[in-house]
Protein backbone atom coordinates (compact mmCIF):
# COMPACT_ATOMS: atom_id res chain seq x y z
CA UNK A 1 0.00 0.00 0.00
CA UNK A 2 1.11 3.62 -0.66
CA UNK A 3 -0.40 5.12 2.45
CA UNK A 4 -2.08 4.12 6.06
CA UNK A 5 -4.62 5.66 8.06
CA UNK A 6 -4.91 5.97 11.89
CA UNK A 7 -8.85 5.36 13.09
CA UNK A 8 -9.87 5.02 16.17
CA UNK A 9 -13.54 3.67 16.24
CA UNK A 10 -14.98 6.85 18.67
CA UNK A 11 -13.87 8.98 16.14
CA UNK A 12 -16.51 11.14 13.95
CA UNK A 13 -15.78 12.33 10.87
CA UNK A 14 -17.25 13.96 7.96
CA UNK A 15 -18.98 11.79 4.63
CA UNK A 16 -16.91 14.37 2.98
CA UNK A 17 -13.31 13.83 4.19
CA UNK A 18 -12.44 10.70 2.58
CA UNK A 19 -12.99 12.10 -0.90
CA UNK A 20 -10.91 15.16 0.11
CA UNK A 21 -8.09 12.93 1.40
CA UNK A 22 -7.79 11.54 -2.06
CA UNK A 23 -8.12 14.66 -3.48
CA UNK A 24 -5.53 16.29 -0.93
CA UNK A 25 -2.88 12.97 -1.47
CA UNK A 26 -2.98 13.78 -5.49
CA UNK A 27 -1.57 17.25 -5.07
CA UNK A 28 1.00 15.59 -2.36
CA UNK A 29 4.63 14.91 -4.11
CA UNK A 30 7.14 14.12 -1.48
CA UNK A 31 7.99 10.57 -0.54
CA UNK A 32 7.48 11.29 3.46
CA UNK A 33 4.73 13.15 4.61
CA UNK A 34 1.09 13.10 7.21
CA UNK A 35 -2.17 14.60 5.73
CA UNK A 36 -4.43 15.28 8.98
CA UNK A 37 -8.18 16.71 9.16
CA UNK A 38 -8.34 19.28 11.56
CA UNK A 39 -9.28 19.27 15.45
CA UNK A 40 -11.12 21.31 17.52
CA UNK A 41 -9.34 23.16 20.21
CA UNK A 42 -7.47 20.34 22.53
CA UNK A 43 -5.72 20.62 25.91
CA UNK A 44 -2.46 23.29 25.18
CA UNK A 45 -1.76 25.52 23.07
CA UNK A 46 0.96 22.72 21.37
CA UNK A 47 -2.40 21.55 19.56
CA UNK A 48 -3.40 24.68 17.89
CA UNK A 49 -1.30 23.98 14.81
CA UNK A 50 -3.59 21.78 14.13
CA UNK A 51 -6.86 22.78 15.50
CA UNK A 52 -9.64 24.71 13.49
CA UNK A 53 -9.00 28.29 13.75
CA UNK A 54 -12.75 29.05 14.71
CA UNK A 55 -12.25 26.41 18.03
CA UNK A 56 -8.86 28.31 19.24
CA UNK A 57 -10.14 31.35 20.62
CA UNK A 58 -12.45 29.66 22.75
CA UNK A 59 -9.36 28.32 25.10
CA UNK A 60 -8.73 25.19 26.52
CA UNK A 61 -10.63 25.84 29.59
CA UNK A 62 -13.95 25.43 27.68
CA UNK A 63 -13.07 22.14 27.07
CA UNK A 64 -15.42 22.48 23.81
CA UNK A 65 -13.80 18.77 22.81
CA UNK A 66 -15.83 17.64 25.80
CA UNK A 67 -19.19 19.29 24.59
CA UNK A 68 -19.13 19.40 20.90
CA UNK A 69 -21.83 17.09 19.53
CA UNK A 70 -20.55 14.76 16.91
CA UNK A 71 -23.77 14.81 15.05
CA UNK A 72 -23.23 18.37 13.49
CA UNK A 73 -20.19 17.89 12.19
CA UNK A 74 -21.45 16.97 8.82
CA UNK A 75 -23.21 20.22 8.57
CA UNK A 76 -20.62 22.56 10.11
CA UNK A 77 -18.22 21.13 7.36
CA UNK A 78 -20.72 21.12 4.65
CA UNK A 79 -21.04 24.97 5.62
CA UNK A 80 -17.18 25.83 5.38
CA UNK A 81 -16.76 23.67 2.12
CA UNK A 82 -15.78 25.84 0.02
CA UNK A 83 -12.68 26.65 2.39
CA UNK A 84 -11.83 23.53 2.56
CA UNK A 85 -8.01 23.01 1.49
CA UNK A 86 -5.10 21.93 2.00
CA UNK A 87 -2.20 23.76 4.27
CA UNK A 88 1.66 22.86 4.77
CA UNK A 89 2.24 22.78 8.71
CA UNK A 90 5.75 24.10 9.92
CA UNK A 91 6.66 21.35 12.02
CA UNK A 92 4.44 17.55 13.54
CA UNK A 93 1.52 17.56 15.47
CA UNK A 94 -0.62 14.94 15.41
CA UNK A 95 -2.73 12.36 17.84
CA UNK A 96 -3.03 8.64 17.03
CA UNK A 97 -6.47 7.46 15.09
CA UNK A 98 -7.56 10.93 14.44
CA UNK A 99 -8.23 10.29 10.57
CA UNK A 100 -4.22 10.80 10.27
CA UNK A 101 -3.05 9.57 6.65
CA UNK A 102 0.82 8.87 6.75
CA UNK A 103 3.24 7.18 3.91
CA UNK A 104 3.91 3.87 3.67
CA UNK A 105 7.40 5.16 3.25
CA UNK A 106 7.45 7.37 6.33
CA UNK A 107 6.14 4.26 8.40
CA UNK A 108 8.79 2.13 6.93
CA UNK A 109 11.58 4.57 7.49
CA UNK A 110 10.43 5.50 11.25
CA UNK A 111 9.30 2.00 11.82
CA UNK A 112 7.76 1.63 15.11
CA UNK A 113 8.77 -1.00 17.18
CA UNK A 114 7.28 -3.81 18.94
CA UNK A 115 8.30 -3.07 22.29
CA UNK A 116 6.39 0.34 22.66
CA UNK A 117 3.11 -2.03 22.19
CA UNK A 118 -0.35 -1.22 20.87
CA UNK A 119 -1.38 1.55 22.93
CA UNK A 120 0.41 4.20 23.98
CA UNK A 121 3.79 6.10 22.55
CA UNK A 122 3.66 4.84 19.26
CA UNK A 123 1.87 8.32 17.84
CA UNK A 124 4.41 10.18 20.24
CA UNK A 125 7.75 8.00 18.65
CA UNK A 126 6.48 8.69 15.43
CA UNK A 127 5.94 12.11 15.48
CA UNK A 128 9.56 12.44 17.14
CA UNK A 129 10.99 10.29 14.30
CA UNK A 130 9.40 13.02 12.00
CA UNK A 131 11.48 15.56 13.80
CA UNK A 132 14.53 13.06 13.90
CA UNK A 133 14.18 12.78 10.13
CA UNK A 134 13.74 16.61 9.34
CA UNK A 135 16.80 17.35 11.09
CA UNK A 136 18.63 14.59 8.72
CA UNK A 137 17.59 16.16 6.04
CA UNK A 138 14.81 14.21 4.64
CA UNK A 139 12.21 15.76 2.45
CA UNK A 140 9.10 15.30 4.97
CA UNK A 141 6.44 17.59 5.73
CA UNK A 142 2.75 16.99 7.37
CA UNK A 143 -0.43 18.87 5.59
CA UNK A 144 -3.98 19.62 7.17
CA UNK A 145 -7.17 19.94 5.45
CA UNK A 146 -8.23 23.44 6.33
CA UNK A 147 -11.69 23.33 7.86
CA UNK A 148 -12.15 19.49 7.03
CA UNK A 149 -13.13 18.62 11.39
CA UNK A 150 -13.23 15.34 13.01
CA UNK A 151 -13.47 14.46 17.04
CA UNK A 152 -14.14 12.06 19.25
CA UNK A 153 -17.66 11.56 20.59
CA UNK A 154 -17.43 12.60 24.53
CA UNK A 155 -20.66 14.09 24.25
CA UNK A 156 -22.64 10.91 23.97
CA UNK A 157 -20.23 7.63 24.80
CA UNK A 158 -22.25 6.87 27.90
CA UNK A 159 -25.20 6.56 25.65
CA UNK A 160 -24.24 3.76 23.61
CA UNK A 161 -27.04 1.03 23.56
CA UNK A 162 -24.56 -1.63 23.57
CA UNK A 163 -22.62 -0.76 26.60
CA UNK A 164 -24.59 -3.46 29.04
CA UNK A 165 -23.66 -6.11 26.22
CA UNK A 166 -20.43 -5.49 25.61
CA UNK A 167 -17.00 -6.29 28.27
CA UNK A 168 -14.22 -3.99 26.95
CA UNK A 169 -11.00 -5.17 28.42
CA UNK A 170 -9.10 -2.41 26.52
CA UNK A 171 -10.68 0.57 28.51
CA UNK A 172 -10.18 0.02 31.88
CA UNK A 173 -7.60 2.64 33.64
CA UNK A 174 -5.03 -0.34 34.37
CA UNK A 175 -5.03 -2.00 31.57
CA UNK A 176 -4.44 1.63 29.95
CA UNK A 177 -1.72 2.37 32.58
CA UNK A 178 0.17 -1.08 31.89
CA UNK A 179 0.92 -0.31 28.50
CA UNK A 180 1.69 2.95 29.46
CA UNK A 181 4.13 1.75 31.84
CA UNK A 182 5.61 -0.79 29.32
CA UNK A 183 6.03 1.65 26.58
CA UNK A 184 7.62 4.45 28.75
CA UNK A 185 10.21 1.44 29.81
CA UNK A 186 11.33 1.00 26.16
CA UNK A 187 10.85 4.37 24.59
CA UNK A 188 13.99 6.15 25.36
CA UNK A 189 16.34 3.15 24.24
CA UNK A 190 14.24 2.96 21.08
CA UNK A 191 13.89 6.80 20.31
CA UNK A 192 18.11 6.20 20.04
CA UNK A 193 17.99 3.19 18.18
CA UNK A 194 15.97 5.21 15.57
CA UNK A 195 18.11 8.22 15.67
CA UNK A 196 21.35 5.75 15.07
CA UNK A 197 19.49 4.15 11.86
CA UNK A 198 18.36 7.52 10.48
C-alpha cells in the first residue's frame, strides 16, 4: 500500500473527508509526509497547529472537545466547504487514530517498534521520528485539510445502547496504565535506536 490511516472507532468524521483525502494525497509529491483533518481546540496551546481556527479562541478551559456534539459535524463542514483546502504545517503535530493519513514510506523509514506495544507512545515516537528525520535532512512535511473537522464523541459515549452487552478489556484505567508503563520502559532506548538508523 502507498499510504495508512490511523482510526480510532470513537472517532466522527465527515462523509466528505475521505474524498478530500484523495483529493488532498494527489496534489501531495514528497515521498514522506502526514495529511491530517483538523481538530477542535485540545488541551495546550501545542495543539493549535492543528486545530480549526474558529475552536482556538475559545481556550482550553472550555473544554469544547468535551461538549461538541458529533452529530453536526457533517453540517458545520458542509457549511465551510468551500474553504476547505489543503495547508503545509511548519513542524508535527498529530494524535493517534484521528483520521491521520501517513506514507507507507514514512512508516517504513520510522518503523515503530514492537516493544512500545499497541497503545500508547507509538503516535508520540512517530511524530519524534518526523522531527529526527527533518533534522537529517529528509524531504518530509505533514499537511492539514483546512476546515475538514473530526473528534471524538465525549458528548454521547455513555449513551451507547450496547454498553450493558459489551465487556471492553481495553478501557479500563489499568489495563491503559500497563501499556503505558511498558512503553515508557522502552521508549527512550528505542527513540536512540531510531536516531542511530536515520
Amino acid at each position: 500500500p502507498k499510504n495508512f490511516m490511523y482510526l480510532d472507532t470513537d472517532v466522527y468524521f465527515s462523509m466528505f473527508n475521505l474524498s478530500y483525502i484523495f483529493r488532498a494525497l494527489e496534489q501531495i509529491n514528497n515521498e514522506y509526509y502526514i495529511l491530517n483533518s483538523q481538530l477542535l481546540r485540545l488541551w495546550d496551546s501545542s495543539w493549535n497547529m492543528i486545530s480549526n481556527e474558529r475552536y482556538i479562541p475559545m481556550g482550553y478551559d472550555s473544554k469544547i472537545w468535551l461538549k461538541y456534539d458529533p452529530f453536526k459535524l457533517d453540517s458545520e463542514v458542509f457549511e465551510y466547504s468551500s474553504t476547505i483546502g489543503i495547508k503545509e504545517l511548519n513542524g508535527f503535530k498529530f494524535g493517534g487514530g484521528w483520521f491521520n493519513v501517513f506514507s507507507a514510506n514514512l512508516l517504513k523509514e520510522i518503523d515503530i517498534p514492537d516493544s512500545l506495544s499497541s497503545y500508547g507512545l507509538d503516535d508520540t515516537f512517530v511524530e519524534e521520528g518526523c522531527r529526527m528525520m527533518k533534522q537529517k535532512g529528509y524531504d518530509i512535511k505533514q499537511y492539514i485539510l483546512d476546515n475538514m473537522l473530526v473528534c471524538e464523541n465525549r458528548r454521547y459515549r455513555d449513551l451507547n445502547p450496547y454498553v450493558n452487552f459489551i465487556t471492553d478489556k481495553t478501557n479500563s484505567d489499568a489495563f491503559k496504565q500497563a501499556y503505558r508503563d511498558n512503553a515508557n520502559k522502552h521508549y527512550p532506548n528505542e527513540l536512540q535506536k531510531l536516531s542511530e538508523r536515520l
